[in-house]
C-alpha atoms as a PDB file:
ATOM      1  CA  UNK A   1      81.451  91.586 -56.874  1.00  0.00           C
ATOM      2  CA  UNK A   2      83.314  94.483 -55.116  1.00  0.00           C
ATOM      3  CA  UNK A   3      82.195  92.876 -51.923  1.00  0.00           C
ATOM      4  CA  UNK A   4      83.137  89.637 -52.650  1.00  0.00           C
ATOM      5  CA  UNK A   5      86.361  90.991 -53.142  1.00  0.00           C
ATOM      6  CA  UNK A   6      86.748  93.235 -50.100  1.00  0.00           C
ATOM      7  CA  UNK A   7      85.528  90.278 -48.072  1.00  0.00           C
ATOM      8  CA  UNK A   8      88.288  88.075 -49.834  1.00  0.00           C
ATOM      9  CA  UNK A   9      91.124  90.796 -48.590  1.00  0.00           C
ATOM     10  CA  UNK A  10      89.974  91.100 -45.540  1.00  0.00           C
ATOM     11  CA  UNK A  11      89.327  87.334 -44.729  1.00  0.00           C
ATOM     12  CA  UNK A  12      93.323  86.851 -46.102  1.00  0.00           C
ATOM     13  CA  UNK A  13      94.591  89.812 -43.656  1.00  0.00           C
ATOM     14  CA  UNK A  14      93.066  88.558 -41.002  1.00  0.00           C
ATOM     15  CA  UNK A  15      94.670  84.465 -42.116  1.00  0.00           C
ATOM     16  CA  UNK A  16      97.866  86.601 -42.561  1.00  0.00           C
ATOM     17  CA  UNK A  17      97.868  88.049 -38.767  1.00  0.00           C
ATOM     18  CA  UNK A  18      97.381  84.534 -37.593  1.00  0.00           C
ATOM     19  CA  UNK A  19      99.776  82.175 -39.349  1.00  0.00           C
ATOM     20  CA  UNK A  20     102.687  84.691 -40.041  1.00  0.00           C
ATOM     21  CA  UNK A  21     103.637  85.521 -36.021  1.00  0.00           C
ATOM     22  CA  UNK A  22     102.863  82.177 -35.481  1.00  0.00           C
ATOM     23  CA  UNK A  23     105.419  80.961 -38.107  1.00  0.00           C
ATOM     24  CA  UNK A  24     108.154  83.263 -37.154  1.00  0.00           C
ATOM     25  CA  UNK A  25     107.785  83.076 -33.612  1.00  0.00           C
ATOM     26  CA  UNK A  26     108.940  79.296 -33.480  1.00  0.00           C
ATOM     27  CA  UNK A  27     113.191  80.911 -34.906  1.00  0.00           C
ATOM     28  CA  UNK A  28     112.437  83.673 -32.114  1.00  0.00           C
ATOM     29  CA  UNK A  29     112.038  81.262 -29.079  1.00  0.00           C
ATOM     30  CA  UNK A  30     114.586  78.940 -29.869  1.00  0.00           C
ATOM     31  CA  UNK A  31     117.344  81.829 -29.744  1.00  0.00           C
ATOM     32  CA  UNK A  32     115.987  83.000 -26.253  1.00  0.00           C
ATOM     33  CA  UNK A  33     117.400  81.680 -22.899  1.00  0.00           C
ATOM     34  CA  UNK A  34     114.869  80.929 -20.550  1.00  0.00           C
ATOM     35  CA  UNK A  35     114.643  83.366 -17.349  1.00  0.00           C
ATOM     36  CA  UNK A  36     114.246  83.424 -13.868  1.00  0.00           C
ATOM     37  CA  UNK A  37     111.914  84.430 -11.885  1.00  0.00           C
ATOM     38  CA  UNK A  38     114.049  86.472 -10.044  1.00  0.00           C
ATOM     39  CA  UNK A  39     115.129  87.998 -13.067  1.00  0.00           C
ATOM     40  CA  UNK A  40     111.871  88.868 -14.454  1.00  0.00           C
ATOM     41  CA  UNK A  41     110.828  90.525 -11.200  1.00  0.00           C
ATOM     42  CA  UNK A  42     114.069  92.386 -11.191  1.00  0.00           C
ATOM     43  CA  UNK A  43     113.200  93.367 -14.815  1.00  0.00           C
ATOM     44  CA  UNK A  44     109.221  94.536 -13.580  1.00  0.00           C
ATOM     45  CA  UNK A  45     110.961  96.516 -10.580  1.00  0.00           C
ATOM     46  CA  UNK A  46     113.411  98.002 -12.671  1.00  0.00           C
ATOM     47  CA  UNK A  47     110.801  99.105 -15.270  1.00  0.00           C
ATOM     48  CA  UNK A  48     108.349 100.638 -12.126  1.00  0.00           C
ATOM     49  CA  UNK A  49     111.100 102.787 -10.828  1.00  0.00           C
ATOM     50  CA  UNK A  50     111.733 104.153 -14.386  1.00  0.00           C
ATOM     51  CA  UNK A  51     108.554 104.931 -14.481  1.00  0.00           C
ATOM     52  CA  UNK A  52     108.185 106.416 -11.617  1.00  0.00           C
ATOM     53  CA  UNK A  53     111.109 108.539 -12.355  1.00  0.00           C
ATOM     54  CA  UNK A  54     109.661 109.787 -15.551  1.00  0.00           C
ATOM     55  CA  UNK A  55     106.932 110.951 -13.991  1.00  0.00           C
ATOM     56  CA  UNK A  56     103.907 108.600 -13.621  1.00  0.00           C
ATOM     57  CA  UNK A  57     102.370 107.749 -10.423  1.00  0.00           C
ATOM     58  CA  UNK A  58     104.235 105.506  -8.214  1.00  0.00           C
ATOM     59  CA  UNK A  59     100.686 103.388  -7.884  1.00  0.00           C
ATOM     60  CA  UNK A  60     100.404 103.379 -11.685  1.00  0.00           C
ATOM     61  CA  UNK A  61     104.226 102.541 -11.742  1.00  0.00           C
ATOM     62  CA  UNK A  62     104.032  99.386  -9.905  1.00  0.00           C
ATOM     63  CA  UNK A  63     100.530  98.069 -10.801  1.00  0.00           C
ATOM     64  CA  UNK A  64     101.240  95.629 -12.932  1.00  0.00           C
ATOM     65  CA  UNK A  65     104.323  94.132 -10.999  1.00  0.00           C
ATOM     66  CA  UNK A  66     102.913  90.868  -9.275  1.00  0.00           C
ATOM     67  CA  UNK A  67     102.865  90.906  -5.354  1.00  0.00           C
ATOM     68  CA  UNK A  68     104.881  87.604  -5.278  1.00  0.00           C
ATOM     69  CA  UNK A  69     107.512  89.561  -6.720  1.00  0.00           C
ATOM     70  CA  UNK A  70     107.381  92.465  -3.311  1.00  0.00           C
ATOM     71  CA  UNK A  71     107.402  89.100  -1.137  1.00  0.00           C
ATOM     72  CA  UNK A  72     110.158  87.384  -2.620  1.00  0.00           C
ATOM     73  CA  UNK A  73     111.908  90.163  -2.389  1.00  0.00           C
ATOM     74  CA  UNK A  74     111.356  91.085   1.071  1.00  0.00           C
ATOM     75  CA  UNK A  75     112.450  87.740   2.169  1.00  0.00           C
ATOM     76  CA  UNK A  76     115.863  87.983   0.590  1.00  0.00           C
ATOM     77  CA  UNK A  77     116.816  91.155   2.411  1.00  0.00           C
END
């Protein structure tokens, strides 16, 4: 019985995780303005060199800023 019941919570925590972001994420998206890539490569850079100045690594910093965003970069300049 208990584990009927504990299987019933857990089952509806797990529906609950699933449906409710899913729900509220449709008001969320609509409000946003679309970016560009420029601007979400700015946003990376900008996020590495904060990083970087709070102390981490500079290769830690800047791992998880795409290389197309270096390139396009280096091309404008």
């Amino acid at each position: 019985m208990w584990s009927v019941l504990a299987l019933l919570l857990l089952v509806q925590q797990v529906l609950a995780g699933i449906f409710i972001p899913i729900h509220g994420y449709e008001k969320n998206v609509q409000k946003r303005e679309p970016l560009g890539f420029a601007a979400v490569c700015q946003q990376l850079l900008r996020n590495a060199e904060a990083n970087v100045a709070y102390g981490q690594r500079r290769e830690d910093a800047y791992a998880n800023v795409p290389s197309v965003c270096f390139e396009s970069f280096a091309r404008e300049k």
